[in-house]
N, C-alpha and C. Protein backbone atom coordinates (compact mmCIF):
# COMPACT_ATOMS: atom_id res chain seq x y z
N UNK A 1 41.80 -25.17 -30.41
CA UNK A 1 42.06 -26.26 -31.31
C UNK A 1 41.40 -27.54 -30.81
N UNK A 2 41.76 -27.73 -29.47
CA UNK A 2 41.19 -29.13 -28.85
C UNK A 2 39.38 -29.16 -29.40
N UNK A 3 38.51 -27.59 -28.97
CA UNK A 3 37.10 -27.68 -29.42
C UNK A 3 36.62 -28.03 -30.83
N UNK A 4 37.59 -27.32 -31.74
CA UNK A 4 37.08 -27.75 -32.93
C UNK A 4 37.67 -29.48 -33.69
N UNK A 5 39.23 -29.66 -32.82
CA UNK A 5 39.23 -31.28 -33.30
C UNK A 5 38.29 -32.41 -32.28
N UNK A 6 37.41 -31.84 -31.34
CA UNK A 6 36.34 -32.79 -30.51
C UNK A 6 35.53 -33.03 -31.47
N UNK A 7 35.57 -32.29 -32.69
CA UNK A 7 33.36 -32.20 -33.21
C UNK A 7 33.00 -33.84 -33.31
N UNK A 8 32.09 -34.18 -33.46
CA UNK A 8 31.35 -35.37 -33.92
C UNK A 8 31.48 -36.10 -34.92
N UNK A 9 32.64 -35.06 -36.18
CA UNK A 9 32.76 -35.74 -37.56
C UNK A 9 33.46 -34.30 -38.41
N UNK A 10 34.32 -35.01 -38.30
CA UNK A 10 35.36 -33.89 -39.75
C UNK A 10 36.10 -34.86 -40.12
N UNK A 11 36.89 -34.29 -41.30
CA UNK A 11 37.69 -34.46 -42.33
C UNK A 11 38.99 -33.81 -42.00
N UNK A 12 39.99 -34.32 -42.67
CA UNK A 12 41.19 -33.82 -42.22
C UNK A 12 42.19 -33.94 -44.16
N UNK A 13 42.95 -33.48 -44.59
CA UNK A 13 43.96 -33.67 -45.47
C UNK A 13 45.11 -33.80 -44.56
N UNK A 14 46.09 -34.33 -45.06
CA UNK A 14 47.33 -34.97 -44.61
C UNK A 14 48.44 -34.35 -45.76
N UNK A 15 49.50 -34.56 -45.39
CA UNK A 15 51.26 -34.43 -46.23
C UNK A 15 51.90 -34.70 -45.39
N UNK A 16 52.67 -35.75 -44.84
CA UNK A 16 53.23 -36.55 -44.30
C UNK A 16 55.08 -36.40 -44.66
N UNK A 17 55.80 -35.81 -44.18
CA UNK A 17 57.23 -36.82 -44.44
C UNK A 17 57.69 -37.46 -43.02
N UNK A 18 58.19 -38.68 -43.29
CA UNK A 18 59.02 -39.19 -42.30
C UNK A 18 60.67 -39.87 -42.79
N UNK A 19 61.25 -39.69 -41.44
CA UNK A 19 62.62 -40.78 -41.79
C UNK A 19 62.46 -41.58 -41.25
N UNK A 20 62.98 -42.87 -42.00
CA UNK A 20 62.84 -44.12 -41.43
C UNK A 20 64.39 -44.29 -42.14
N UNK A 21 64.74 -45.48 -40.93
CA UNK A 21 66.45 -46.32 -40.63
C UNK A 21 66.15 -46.98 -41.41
N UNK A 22 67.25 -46.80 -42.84
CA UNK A 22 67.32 -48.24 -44.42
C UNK A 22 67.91 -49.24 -43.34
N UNK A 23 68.10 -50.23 -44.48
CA UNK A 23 68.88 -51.77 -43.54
C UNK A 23 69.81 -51.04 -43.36
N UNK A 24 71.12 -50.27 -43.65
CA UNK A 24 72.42 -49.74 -43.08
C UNK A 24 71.80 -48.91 -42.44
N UNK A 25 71.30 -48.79 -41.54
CA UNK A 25 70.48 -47.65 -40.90
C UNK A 25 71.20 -45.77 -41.14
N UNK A 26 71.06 -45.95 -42.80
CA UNK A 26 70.75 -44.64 -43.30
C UNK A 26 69.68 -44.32 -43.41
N UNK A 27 69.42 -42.68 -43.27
CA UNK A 27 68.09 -41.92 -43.55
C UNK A 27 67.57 -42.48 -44.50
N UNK A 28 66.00 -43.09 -44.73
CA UNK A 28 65.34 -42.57 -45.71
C UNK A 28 64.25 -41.77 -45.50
N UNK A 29 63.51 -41.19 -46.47
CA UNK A 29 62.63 -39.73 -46.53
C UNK A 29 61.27 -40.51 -47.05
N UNK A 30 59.98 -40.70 -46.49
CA UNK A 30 58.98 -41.03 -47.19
C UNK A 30 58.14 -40.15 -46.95
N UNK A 31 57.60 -40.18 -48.07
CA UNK A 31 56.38 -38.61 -48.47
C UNK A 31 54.83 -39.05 -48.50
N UNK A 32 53.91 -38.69 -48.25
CA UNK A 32 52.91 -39.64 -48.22
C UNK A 32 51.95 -38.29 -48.24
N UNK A 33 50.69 -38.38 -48.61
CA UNK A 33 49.41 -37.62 -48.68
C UNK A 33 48.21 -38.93 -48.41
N UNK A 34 47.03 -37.70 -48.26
CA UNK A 34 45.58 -38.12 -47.87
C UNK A 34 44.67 -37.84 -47.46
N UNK A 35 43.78 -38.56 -47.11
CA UNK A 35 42.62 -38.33 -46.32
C UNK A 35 42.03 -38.94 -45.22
N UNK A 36 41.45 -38.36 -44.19
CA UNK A 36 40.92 -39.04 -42.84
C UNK A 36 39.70 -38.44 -42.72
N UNK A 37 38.48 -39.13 -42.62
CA UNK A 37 37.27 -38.72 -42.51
C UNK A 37 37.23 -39.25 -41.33
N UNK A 38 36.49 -39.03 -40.29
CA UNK A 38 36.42 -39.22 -38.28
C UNK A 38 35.03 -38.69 -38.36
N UNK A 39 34.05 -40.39 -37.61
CA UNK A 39 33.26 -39.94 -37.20
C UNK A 39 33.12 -40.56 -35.70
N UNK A 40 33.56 -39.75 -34.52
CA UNK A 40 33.14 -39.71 -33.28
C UNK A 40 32.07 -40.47 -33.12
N UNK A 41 31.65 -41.73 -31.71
CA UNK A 41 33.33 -42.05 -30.94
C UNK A 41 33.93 -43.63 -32.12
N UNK A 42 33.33 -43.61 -33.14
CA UNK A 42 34.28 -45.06 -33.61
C UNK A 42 34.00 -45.52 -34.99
N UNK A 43 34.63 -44.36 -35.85
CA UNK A 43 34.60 -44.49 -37.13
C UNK A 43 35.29 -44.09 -37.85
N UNK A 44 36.23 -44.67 -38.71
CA UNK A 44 37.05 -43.18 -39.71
C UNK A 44 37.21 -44.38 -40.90
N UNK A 45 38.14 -43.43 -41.56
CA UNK A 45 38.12 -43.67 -42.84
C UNK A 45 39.59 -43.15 -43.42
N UNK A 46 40.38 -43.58 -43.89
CA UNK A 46 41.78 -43.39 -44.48
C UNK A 46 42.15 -43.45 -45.59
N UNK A 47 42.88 -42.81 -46.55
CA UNK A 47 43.25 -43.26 -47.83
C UNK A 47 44.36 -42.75 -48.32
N UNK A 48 45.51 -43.03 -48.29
CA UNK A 48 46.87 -42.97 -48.31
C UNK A 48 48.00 -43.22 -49.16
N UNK A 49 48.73 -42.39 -49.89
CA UNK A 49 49.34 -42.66 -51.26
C UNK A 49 50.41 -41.94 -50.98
N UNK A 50 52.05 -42.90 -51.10
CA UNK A 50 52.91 -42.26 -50.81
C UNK A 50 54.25 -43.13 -51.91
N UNK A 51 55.51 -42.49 -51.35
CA UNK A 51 56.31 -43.63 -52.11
C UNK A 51 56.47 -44.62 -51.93
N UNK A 52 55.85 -44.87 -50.55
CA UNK A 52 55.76 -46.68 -50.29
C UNK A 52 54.48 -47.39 -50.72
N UNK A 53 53.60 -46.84 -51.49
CA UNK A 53 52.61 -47.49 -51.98
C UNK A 53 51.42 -46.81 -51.51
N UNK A 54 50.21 -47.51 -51.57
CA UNK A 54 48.93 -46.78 -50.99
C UNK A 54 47.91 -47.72 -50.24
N UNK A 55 48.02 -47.21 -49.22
CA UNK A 55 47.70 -47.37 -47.85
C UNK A 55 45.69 -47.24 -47.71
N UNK A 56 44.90 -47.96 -47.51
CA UNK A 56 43.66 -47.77 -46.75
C UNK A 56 43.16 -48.36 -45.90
N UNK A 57 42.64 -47.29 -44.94
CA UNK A 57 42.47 -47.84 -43.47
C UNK A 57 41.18 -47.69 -42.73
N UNK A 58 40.55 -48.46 -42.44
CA UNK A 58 39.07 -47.96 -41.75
C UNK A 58 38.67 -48.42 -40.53
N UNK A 59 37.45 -48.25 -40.13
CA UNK A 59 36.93 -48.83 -38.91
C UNK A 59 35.81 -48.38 -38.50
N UNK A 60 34.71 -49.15 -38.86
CA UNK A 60 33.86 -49.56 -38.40
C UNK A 60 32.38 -49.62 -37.06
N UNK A 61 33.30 -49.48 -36.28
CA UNK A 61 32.79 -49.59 -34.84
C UNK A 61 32.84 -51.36 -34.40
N UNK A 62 33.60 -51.82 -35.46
CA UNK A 62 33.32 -53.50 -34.68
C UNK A 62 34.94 -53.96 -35.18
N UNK A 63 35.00 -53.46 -36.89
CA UNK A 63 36.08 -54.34 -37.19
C UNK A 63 37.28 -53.15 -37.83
N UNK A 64 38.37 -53.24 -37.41
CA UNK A 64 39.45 -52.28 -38.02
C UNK A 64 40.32 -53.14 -39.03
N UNK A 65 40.18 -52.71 -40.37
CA UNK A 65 40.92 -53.23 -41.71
C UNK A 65 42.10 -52.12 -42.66
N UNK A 66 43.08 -52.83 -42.64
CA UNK A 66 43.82 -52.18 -43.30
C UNK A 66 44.52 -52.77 -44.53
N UNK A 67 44.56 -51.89 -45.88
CA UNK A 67 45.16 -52.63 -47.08
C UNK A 67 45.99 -51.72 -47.29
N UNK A 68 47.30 -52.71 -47.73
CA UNK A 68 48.14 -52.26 -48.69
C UNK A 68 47.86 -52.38 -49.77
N UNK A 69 47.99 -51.67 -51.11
CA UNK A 69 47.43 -51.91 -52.28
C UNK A 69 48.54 -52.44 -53.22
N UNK A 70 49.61 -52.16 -53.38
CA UNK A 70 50.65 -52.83 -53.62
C UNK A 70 51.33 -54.15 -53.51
N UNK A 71 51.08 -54.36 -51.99
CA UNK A 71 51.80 -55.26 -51.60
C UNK A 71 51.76 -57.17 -52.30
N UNK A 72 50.15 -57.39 -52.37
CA UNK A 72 48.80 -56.51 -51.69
C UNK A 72 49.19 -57.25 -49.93
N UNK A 73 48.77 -56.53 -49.24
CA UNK A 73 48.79 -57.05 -47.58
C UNK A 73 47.18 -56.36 -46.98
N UNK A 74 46.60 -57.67 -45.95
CA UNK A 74 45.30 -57.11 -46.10
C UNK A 74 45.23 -57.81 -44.45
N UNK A 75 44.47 -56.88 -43.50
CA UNK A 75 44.37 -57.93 -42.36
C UNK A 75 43.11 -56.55 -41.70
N UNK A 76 42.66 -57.48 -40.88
CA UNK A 76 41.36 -57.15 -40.08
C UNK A 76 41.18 -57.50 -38.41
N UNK A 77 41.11 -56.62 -37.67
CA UNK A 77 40.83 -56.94 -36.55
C UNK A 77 39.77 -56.76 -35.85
N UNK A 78 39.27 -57.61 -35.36
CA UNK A 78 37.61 -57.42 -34.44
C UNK A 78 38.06 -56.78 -32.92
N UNK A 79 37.68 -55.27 -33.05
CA UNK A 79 37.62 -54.61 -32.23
C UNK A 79 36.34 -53.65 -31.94
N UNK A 80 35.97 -53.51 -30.49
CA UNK A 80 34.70 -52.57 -30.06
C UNK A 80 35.10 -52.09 -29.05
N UNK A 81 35.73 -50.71 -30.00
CA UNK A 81 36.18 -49.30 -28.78
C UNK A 81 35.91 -48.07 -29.33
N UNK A 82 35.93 -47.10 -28.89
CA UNK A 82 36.42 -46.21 -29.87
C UNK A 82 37.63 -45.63 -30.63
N UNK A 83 37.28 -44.51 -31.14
CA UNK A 83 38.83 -44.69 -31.92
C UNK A 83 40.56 -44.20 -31.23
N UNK A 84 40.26 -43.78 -29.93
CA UNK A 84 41.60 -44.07 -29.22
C UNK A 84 41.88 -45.32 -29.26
N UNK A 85 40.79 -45.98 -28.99
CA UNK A 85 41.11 -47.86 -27.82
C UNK A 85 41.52 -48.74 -29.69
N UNK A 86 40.80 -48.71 -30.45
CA UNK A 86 41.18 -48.97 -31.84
C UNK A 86 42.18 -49.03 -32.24
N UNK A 87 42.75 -47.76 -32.55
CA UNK A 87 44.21 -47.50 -32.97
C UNK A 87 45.44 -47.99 -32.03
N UNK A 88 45.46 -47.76 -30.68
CA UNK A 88 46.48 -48.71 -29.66
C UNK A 88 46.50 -49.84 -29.90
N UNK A 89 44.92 -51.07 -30.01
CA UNK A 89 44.79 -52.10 -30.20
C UNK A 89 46.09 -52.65 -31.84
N UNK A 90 45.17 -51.95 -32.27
CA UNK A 90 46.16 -51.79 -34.27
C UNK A 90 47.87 -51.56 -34.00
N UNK A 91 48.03 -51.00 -33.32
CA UNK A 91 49.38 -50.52 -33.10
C UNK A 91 50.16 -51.95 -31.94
N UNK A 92 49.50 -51.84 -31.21
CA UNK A 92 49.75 -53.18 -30.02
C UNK A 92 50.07 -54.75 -31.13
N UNK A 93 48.96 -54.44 -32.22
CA UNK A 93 48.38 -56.43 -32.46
C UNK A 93 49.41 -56.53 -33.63
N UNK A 94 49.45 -54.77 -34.76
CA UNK A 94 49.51 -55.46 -36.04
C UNK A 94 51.10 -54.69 -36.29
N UNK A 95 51.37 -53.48 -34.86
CA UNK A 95 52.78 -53.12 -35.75
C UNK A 95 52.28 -51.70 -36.40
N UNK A 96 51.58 -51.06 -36.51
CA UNK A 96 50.75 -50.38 -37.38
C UNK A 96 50.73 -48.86 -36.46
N UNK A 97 51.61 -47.77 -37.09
CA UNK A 97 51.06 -46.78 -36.29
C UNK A 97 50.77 -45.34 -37.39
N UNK A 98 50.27 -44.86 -37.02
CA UNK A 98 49.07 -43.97 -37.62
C UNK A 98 49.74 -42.90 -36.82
N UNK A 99 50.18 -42.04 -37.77
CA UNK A 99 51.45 -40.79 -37.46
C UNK A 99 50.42 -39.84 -36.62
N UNK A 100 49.45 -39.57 -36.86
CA UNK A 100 48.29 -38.22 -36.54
C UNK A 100 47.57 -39.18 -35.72
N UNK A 101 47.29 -40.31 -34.83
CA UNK A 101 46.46 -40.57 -34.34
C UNK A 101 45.83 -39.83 -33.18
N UNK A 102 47.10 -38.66 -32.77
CA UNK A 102 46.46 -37.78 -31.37
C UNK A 102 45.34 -36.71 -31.92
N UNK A 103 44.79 -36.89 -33.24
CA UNK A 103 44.24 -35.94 -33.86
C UNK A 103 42.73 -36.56 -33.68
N UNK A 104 42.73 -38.02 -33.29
CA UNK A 104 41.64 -38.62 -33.46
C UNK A 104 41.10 -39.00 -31.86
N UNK A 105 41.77 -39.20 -31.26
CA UNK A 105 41.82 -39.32 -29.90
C UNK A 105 40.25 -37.95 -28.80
N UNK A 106 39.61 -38.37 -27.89
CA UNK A 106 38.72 -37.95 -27.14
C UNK A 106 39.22 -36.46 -26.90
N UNK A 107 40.17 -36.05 -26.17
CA UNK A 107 40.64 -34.93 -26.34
C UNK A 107 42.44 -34.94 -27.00
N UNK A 108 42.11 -34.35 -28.31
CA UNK A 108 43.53 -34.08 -29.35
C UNK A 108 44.25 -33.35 -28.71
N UNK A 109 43.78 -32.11 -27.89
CA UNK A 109 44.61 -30.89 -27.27
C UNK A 109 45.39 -31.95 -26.39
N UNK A 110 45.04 -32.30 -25.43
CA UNK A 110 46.11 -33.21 -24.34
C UNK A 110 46.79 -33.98 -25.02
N UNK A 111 45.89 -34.78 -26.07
CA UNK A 111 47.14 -36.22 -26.77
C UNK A 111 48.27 -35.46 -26.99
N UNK A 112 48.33 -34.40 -28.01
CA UNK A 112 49.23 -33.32 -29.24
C UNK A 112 50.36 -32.86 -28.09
N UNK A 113 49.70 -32.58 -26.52
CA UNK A 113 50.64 -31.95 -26.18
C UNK A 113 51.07 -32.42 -24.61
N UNK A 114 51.06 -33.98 -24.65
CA UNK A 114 51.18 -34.32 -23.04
C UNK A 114 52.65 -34.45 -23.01
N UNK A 115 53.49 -34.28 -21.65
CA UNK A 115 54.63 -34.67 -21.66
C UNK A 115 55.02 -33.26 -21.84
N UNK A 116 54.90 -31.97 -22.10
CA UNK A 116 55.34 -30.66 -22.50
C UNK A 116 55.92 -29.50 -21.66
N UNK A 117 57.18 -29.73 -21.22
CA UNK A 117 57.78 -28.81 -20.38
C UNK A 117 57.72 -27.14 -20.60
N UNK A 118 57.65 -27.23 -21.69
CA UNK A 118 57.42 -25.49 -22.14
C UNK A 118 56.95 -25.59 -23.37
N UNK A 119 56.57 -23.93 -23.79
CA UNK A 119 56.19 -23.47 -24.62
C UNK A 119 55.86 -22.41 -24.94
N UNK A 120 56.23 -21.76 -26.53
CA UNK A 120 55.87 -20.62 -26.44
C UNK A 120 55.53 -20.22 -27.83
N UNK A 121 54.91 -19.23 -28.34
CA UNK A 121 54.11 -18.40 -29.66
C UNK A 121 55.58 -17.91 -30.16
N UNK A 122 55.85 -18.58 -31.29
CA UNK A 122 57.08 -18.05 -32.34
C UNK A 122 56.50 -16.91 -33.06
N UNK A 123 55.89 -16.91 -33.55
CA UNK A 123 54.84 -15.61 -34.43
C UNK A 123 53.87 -16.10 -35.23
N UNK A 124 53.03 -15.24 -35.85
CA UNK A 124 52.17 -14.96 -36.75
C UNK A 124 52.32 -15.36 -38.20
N UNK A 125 52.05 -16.36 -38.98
CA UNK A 125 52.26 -16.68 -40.51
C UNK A 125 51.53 -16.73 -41.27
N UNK A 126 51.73 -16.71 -42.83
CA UNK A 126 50.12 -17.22 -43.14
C UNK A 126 50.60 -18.26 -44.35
N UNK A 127 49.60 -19.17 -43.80
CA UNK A 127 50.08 -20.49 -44.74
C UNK A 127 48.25 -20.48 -45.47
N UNK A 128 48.77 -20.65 -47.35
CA UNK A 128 48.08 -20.01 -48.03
C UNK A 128 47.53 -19.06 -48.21
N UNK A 129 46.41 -18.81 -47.66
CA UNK A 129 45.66 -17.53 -47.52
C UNK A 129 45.24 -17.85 -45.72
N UNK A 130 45.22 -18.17 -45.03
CA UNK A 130 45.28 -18.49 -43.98
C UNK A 130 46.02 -17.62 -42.66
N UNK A 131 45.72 -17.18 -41.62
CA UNK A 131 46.68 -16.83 -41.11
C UNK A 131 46.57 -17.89 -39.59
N UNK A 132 48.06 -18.01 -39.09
CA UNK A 132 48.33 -19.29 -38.01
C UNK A 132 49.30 -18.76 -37.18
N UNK A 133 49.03 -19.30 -35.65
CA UNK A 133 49.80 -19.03 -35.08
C UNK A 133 50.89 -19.89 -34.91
N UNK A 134 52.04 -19.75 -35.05
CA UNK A 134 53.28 -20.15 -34.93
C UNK A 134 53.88 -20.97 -33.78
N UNK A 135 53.35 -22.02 -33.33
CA UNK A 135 53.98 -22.47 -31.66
C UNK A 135 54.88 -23.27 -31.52
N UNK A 136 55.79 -23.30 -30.62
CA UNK A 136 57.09 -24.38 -30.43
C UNK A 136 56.78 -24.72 -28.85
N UNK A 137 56.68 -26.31 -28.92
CA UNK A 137 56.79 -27.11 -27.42
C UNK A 137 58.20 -27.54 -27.55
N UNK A 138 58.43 -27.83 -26.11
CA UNK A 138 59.19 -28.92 -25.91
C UNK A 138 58.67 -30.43 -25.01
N UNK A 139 59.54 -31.58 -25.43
CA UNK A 139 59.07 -32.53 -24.29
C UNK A 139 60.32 -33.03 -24.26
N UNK A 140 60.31 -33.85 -22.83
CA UNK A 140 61.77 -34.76 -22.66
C UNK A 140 61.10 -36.03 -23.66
N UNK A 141 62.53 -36.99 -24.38
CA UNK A 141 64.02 -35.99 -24.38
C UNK A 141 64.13 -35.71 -25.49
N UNK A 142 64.56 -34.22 -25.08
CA UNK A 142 64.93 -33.55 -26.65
C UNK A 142 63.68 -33.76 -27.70
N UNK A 143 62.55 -33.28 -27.21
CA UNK A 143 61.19 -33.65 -28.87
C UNK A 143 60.88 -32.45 -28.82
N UNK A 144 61.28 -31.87 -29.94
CA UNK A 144 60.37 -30.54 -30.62
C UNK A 144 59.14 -30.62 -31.11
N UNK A 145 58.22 -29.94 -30.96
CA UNK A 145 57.06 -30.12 -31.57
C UNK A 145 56.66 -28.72 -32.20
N UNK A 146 56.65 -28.22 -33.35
CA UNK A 146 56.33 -27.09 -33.64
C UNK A 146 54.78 -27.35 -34.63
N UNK A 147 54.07 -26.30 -34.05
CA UNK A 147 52.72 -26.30 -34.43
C UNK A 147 52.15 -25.06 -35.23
N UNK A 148 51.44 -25.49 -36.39
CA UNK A 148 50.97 -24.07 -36.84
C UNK A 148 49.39 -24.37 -36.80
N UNK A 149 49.03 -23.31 -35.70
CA UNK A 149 47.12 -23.62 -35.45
C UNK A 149 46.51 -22.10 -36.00
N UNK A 150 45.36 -22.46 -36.57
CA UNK A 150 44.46 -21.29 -37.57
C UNK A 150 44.30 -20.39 -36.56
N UNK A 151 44.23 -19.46 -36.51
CA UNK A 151 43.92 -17.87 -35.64
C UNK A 151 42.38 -17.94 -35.67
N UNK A 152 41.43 -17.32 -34.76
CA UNK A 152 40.18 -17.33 -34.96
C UNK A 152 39.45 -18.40 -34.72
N UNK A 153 38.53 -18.06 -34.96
CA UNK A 153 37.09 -19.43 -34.69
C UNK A 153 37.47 -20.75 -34.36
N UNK A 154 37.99 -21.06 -35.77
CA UNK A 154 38.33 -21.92 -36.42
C UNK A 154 39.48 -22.63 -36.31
N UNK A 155 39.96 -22.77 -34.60
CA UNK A 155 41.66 -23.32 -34.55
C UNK A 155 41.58 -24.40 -34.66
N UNK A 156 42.22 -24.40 -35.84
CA UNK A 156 42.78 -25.99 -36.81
C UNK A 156 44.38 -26.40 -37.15
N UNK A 157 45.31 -26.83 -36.83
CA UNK A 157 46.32 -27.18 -37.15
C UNK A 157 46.23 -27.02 -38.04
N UNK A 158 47.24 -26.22 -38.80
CA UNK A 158 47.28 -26.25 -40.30
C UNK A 158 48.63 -26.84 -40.78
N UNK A 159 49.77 -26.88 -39.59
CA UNK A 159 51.19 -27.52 -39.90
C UNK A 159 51.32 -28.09 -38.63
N UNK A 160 52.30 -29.42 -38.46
CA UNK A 160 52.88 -30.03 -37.69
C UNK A 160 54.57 -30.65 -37.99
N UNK A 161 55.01 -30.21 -37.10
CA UNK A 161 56.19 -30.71 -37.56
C UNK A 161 57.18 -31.47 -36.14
N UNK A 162 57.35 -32.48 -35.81
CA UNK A 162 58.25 -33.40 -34.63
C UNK A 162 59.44 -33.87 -34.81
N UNK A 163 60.09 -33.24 -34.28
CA UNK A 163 61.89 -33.50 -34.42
C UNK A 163 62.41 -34.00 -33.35
């Protein structure tokens, strides 16, 4: 998985849920889809539509911009890193974190799975026509990480799920 999320430039689809604490810090559920185009070491491309509105995000190699389209909320930062040093910067300056960023990161295999006391192959599935292997980590404290990566050539995350 780590070889084929290194390449020089792919594309990725997204389906996103998260909970986030309402003001009474009850659950809420936000659903979100998209796209991430990554071009190695300092470029991507985002486009993001969920129930909180729709989200686009890019960068450049000099300047990282992100819009809300709703809001509207629009801000830009002059940065020259690549896209690890980028996204920390974004996350550090603006508040801003980017759920999949270990996907974009120099090596994804280490980001996806540092901190990981165990692990092991749940089984064999096939999501669509696809077949994936089934994996469950753990990390302290208490983080599940269950992974579904493509079998063959081609190991690609095809599910993620962090509890």
């Amino acid at each position: 998985m780590g070889k084929t999320l290194s390449a020089p430039q792919f594309s990725f689809r997204i389906e996103t849920i998260r909970e986030y604490a309402g003001p009474n810090d009850q659950p809420l559920t936000i659903f979100r889809e998209g796209t991430v185009l990554a071009r190695r070491p300092d470029r991507f491309l985002t486009d993001i539509v969920g129930d909180d509105g729709q989200i686009k995000i890019g960068y450049n190699g000099k300047e990282f911009t992100l819009l809300e389209i709703e809001q509207p909320k629009y801000a830009t930062l002059a940065v020259a890193s690549d896209l690890e040093g980028t996204l920390r910067t974004a996350e550090r300056r603006l508040g801003f974190d980017f759920p999949l960023a270990d996907l974009l990161v120099k090596e994804p295999h280490r980001a996806s799975l540092s901190g990981v006391v165990s692990g092991v192959k749940v089984n064999e599935v096939t999501i669509g026509e696809v077949k994936a292997e089934h994996l469950l980590f753990m990390q302290p404290p208490k983080i599940e990480l269950q992974l579904w990566v493509q079998s063959g050539e081609r190991a690609v995350p095809r599910r993620l799920v962090v509890t």
